[in-house]
PDB file of N, CA and C in Angstrom:
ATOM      1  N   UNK A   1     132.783  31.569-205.456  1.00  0.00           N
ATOM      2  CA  UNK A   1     132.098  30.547-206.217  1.00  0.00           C
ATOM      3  C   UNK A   1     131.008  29.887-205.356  1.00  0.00           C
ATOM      4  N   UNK A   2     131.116  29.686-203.931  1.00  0.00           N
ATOM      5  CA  UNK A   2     130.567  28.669-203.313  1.00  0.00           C
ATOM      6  C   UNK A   2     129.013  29.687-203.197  1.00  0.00           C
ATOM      7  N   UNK A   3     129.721  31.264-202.867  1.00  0.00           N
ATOM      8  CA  UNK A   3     128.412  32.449-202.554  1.00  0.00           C
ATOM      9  C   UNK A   3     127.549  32.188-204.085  1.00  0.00           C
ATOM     10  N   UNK A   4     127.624  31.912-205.191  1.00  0.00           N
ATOM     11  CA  UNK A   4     127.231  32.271-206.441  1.00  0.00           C
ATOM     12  C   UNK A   4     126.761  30.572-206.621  1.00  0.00           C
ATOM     13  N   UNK A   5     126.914  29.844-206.095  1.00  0.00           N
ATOM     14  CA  UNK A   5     126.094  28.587-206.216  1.00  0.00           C
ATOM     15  C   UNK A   5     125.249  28.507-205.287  1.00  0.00           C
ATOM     16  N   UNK A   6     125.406  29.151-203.875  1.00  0.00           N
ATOM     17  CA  UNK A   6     124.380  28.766-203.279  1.00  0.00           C
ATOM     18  C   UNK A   6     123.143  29.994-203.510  1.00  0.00           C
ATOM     19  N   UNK A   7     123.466  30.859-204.330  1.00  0.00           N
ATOM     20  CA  UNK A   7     122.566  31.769-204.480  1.00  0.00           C
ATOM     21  C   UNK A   7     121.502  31.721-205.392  1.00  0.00           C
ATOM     22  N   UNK A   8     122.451  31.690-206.909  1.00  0.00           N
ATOM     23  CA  UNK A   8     121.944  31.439-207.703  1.00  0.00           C
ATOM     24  C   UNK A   8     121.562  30.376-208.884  1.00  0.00           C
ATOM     25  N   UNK A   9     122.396  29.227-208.662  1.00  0.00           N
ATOM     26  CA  UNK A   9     122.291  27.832-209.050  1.00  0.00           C
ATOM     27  C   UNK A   9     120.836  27.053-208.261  1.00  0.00           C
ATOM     28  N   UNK A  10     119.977  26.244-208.860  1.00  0.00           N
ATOM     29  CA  UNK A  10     118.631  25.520-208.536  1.00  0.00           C
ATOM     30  C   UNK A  10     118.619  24.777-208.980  1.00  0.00           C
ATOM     31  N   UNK A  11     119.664  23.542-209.273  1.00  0.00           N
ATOM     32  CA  UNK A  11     119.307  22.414-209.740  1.00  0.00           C
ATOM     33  C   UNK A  11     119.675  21.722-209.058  1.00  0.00           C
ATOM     34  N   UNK A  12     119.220  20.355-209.568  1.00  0.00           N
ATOM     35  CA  UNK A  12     119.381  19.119-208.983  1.00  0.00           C
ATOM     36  C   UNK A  12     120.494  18.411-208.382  1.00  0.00           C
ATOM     37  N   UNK A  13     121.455  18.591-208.558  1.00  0.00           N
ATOM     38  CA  UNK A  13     123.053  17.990-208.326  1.00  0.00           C
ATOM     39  C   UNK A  13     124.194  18.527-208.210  1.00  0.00           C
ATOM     40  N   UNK A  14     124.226  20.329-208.433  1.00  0.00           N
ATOM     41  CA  UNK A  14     125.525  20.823-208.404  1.00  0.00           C
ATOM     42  C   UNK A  14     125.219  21.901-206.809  1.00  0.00           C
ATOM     43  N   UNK A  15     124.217  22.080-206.409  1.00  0.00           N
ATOM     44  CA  UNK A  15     123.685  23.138-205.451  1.00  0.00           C
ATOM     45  C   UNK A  15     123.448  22.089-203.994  1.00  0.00           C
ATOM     46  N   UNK A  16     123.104  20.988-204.422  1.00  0.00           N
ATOM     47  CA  UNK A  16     123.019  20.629-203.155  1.00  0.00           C
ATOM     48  C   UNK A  16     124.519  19.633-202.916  1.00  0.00           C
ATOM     49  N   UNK A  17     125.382  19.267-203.877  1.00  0.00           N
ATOM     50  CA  UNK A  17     126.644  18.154-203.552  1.00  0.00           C
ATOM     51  C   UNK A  17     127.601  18.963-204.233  1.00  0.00           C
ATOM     52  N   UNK A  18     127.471  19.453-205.141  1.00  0.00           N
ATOM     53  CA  UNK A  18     128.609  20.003-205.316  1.00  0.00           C
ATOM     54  C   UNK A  18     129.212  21.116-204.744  1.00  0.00           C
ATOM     55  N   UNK A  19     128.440  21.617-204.651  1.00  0.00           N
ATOM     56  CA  UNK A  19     128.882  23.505-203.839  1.00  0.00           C
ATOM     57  C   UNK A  19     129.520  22.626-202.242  1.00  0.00           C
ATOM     58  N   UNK A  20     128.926  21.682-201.702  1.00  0.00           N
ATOM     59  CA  UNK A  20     129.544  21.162-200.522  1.00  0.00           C
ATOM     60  C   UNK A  20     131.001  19.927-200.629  1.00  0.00           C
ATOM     61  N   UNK A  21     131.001  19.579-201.665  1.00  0.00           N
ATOM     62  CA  UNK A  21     132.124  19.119-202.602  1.00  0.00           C
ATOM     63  C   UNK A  21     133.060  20.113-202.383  1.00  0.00           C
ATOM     64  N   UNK A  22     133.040  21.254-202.905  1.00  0.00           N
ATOM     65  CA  UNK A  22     133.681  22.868-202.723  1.00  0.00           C
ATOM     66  C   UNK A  22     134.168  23.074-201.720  1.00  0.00           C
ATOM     67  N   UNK A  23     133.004  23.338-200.637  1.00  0.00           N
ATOM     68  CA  UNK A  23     133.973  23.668-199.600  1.00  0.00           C
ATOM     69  C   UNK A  23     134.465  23.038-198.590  1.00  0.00           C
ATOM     70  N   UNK A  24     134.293  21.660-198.678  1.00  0.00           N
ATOM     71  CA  UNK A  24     135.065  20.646-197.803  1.00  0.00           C
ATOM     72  C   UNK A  24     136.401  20.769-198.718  1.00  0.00           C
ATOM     73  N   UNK A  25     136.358  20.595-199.693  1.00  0.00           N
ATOM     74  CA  UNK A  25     137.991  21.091-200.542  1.00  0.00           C
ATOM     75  C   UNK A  25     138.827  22.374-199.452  1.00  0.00           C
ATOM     76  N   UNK A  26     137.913  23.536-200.058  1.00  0.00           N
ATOM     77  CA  UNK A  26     138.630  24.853-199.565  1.00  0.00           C
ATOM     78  C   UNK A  26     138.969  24.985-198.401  1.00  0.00           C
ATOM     79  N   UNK A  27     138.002  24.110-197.337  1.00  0.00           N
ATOM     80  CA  UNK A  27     138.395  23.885-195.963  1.00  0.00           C
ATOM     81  C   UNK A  27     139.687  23.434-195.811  1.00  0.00           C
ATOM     82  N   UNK A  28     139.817  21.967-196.197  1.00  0.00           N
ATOM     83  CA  UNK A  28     141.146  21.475-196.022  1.00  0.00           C
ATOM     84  C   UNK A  28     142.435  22.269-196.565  1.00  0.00           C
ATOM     85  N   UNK A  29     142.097  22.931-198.005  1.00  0.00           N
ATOM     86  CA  UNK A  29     143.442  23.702-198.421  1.00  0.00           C
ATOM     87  C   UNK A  29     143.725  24.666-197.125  1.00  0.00           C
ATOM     88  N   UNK A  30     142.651  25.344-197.046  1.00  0.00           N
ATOM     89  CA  UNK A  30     143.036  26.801-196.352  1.00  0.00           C
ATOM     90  C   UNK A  30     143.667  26.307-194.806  1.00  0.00           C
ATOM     91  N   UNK A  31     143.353  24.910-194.340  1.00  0.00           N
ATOM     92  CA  UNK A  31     144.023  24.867-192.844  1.00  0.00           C
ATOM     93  C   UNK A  31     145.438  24.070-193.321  1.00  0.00           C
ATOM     94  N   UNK A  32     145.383  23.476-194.396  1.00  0.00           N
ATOM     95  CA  UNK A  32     146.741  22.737-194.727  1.00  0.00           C
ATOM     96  C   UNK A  32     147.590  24.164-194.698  1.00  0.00           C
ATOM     97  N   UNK A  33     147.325  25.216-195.263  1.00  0.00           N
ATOM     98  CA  UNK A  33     148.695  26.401-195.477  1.00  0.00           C
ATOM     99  C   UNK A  33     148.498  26.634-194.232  1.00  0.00           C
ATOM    100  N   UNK A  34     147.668  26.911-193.218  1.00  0.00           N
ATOM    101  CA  UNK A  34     148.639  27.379-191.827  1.00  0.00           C
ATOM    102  C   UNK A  34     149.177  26.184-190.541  1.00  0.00           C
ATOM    103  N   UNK A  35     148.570  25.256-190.745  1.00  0.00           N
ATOM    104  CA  UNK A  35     149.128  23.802-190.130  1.00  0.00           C
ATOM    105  C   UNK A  35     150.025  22.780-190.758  1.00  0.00           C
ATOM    106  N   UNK A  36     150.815  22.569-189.424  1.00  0.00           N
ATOM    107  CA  UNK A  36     151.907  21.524-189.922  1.00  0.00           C
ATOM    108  C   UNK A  36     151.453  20.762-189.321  1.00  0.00           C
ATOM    109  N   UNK A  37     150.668  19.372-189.880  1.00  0.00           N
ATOM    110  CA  UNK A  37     150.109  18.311-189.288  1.00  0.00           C
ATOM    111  C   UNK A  37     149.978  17.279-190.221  1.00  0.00           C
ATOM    112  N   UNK A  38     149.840  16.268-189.655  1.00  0.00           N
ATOM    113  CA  UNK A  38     149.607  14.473-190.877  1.00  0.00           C
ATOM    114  C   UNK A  38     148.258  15.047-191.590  1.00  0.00           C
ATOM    115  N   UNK A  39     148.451  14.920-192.742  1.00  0.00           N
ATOM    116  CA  UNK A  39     147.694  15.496-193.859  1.00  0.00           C
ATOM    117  C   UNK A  39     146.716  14.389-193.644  1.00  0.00           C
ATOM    118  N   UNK A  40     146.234  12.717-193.197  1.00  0.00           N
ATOM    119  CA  UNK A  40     145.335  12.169-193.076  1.00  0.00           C
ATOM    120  C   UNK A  40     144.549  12.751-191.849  1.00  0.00           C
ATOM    121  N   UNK A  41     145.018  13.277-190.481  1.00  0.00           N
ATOM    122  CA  UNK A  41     145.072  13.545-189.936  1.00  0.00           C
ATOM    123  C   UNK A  41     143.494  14.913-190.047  1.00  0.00           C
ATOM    124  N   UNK A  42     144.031  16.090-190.911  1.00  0.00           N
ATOM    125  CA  UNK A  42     143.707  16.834-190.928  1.00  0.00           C
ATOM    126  C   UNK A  42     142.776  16.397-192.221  1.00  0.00           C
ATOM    127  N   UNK A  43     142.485  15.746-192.778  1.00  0.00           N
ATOM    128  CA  UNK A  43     141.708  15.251-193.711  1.00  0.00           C
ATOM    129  C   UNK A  43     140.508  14.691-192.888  1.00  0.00           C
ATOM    130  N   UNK A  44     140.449  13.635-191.985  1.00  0.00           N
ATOM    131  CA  UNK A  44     139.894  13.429-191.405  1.00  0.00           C
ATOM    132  C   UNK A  44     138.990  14.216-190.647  1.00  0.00           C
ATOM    133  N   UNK A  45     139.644  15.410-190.130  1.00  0.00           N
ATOM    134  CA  UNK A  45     139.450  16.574-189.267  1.00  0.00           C
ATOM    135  C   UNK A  45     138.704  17.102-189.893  1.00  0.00           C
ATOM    136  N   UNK A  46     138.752  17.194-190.864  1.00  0.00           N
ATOM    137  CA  UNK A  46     137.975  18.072-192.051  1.00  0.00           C
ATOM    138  C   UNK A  46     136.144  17.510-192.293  1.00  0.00           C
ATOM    139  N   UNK A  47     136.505  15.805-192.680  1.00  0.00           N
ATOM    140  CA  UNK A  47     135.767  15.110-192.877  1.00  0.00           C
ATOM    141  C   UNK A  47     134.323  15.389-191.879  1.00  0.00           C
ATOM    142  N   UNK A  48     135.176  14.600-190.693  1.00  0.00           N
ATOM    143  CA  UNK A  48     133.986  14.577-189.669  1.00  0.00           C
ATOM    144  C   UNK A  48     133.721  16.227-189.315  1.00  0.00           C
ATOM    145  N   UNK A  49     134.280  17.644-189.291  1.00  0.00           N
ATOM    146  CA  UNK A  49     133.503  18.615-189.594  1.00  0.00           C
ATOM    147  C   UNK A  49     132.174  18.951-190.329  1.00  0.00           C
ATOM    148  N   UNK A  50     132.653  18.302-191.531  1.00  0.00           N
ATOM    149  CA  UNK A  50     131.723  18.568-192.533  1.00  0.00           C
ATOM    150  C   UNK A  50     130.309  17.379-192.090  1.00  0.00           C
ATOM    151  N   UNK A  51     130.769  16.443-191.484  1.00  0.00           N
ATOM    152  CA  UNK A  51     129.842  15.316-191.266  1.00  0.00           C
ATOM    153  C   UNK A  51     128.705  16.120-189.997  1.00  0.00           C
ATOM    154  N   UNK A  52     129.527  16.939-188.942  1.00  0.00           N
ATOM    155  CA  UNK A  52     129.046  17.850-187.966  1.00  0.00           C
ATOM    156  C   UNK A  52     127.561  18.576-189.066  1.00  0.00           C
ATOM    157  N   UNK A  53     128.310  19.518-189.598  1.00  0.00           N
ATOM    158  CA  UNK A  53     127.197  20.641-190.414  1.00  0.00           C
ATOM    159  C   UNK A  53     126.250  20.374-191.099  1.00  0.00           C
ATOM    160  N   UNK A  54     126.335  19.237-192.064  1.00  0.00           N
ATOM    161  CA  UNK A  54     125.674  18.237-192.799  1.00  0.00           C
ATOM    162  C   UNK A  54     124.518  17.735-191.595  1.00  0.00           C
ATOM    163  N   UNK A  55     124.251  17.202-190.862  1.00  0.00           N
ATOM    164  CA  UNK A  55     123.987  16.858-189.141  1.00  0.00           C
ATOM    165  C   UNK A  55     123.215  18.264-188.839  1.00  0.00           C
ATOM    166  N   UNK A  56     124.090  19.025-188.557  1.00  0.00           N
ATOM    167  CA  UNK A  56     123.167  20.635-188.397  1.00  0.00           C
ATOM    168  C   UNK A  56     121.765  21.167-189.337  1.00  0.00           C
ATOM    169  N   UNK A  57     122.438  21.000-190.407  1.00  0.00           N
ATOM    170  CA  UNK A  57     121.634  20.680-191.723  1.00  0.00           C
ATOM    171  C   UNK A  57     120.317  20.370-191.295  1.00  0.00           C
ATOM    172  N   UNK A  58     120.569  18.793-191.510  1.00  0.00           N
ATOM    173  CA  UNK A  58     119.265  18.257-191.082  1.00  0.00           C
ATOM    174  C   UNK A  58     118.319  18.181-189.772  1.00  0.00           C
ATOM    175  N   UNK A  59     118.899  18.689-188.705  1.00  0.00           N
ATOM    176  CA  UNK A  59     118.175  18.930-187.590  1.00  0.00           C
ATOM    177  C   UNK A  59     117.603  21.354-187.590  1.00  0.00           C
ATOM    178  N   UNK A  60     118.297  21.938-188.733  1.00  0.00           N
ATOM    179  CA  UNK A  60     117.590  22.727-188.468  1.00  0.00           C
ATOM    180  C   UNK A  60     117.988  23.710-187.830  1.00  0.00           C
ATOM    181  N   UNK A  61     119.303  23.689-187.806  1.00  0.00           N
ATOM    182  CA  UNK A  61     120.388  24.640-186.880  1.00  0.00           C
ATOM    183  C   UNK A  61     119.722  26.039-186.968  1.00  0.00           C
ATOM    184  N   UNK A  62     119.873  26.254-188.400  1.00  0.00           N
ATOM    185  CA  UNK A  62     119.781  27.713-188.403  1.00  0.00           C
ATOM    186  C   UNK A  62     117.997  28.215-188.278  1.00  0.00           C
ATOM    187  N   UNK A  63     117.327  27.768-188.196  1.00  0.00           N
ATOM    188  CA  UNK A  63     116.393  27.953-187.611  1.00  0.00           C
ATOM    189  C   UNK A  63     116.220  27.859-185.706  1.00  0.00           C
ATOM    190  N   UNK A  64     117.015  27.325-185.350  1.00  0.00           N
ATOM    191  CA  UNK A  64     117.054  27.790-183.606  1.00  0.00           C
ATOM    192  C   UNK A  64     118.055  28.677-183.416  1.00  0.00           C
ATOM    193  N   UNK A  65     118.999  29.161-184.071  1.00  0.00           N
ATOM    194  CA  UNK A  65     119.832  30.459-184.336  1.00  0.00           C
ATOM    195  C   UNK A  65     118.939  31.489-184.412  1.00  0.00           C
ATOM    196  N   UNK A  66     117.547  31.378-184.789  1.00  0.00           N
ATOM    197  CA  UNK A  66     117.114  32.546-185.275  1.00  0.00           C
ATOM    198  C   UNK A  66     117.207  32.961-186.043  1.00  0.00           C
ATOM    199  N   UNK A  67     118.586  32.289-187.290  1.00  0.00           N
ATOM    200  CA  UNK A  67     118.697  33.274-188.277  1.00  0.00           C
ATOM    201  C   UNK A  67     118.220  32.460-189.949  1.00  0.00           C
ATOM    202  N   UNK A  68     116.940  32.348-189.701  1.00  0.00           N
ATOM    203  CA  UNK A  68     116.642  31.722-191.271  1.00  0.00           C
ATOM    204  C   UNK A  68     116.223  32.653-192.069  1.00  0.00           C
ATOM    205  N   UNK A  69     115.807  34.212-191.061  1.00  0.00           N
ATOM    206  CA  UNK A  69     115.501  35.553-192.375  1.00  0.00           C
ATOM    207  C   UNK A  69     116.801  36.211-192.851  1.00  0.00           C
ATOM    208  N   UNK A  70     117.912  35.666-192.417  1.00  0.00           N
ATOM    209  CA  UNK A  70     118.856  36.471-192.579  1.00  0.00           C
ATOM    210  C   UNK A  70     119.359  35.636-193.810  1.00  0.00           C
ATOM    211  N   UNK A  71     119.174  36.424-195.051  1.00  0.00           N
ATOM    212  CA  UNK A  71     120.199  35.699-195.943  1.00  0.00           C
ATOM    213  C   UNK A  71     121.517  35.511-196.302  1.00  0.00           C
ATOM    214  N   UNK A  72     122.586  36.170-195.415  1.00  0.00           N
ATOM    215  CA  UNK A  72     124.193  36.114-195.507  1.00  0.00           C
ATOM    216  C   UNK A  72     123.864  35.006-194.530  1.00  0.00           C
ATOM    217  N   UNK A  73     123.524  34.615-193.421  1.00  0.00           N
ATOM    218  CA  UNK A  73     123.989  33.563-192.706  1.00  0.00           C
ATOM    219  C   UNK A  73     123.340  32.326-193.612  1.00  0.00           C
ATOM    220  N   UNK A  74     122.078  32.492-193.768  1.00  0.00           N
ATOM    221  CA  UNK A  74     121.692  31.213-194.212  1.00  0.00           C
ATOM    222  C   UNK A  74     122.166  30.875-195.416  1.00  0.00           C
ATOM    223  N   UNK A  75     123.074  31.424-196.062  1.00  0.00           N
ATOM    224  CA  UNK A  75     124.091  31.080-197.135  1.00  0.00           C
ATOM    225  C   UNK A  75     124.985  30.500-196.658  1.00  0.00           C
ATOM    226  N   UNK A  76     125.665  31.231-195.652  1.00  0.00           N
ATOM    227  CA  UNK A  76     127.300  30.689-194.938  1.00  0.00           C
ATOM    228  C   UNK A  76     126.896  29.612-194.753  1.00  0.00           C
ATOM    229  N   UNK A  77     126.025  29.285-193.049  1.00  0.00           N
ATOM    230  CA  UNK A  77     125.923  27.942-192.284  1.00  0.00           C
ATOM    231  C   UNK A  77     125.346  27.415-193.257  1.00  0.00           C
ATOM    232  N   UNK A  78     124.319  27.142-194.273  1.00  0.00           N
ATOM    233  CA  UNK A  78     123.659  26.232-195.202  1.00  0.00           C
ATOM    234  C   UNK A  78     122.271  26.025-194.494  1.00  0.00           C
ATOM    235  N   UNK A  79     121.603  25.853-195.396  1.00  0.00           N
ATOM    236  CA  UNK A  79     120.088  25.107-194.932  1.00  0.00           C
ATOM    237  C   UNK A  79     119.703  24.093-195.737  1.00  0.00           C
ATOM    238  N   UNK A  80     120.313  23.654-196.618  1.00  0.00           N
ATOM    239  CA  UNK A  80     119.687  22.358-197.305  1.00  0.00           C
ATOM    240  C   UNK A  80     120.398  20.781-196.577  1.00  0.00           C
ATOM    241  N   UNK A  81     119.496  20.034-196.578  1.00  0.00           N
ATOM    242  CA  UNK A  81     119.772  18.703-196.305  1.00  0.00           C
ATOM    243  C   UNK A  81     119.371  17.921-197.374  1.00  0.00           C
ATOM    244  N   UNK A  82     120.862  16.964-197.719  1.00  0.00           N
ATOM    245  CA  UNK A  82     119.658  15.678-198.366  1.00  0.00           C
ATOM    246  C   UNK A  82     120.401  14.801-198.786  1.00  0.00           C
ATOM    247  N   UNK A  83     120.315  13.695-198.687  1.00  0.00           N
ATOM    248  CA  UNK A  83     120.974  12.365-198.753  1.00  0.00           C
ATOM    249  C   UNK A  83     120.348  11.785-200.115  1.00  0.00           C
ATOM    250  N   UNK A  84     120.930  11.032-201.010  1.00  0.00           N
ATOM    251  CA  UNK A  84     120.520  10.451-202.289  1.00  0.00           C
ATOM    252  C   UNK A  84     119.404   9.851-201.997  1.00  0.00           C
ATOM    253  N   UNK A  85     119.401   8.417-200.585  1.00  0.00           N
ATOM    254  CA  UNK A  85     118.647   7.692-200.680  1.00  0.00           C
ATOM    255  C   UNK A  85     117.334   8.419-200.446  1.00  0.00           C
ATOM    256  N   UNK A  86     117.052   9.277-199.175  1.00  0.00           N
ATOM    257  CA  UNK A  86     116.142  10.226-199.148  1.00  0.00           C
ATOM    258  C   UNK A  86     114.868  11.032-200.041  1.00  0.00           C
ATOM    259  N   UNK A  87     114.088  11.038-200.156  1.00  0.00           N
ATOM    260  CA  UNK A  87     113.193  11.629-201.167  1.00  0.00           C
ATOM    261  C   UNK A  87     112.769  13.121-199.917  1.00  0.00           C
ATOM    262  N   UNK A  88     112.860  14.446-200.480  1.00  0.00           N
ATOM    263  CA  UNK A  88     112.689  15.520-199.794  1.00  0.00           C
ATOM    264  C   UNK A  88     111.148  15.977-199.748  1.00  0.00           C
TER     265      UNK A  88
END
């Protein structure tokens, strides 16, 4: 789902917050089934991850990777930034 929104979805509100809505979800499920840990704990963990990439985002990561022609990565890591208050 997350590959099929960031591909082919272009609108305003589900491509840039929701698809990342998504996988801060899927993140946390998928480490909750192999960790036994305080579920705030690992929520948190999760959080400030996503706060990391979001951060990457906007400084441009995948452009000093080298890999902004590559379209499987620049799907995975993400290249959009954008904050509500923000005008792009």
């Amino acid at each position: 789902m997350e590959i099929l929104i960031a591909k082919y979805l272009h609108d305003a509100f589900i491509r840039p917050f929701g698809g990342d809505v998504l996988v801060v979800v899927l993140i946390y499920a998928f480490f909750r089934i192999f960790l036994m840990t305080n579920n705030k704990r690992l929520a948190l963990g999760v959080l400030i991850f996503s706060f990391v990439i979001e951060f990457s985002q906007a400084i441009h990561y995948v452009n000093w990777l080298g890999l902004q022609d590559n379209k499987f990565w620049s799907i995975v890591l993400g290249t959009y930034f954008s904050v509500l208050c923000f005008k792009d």
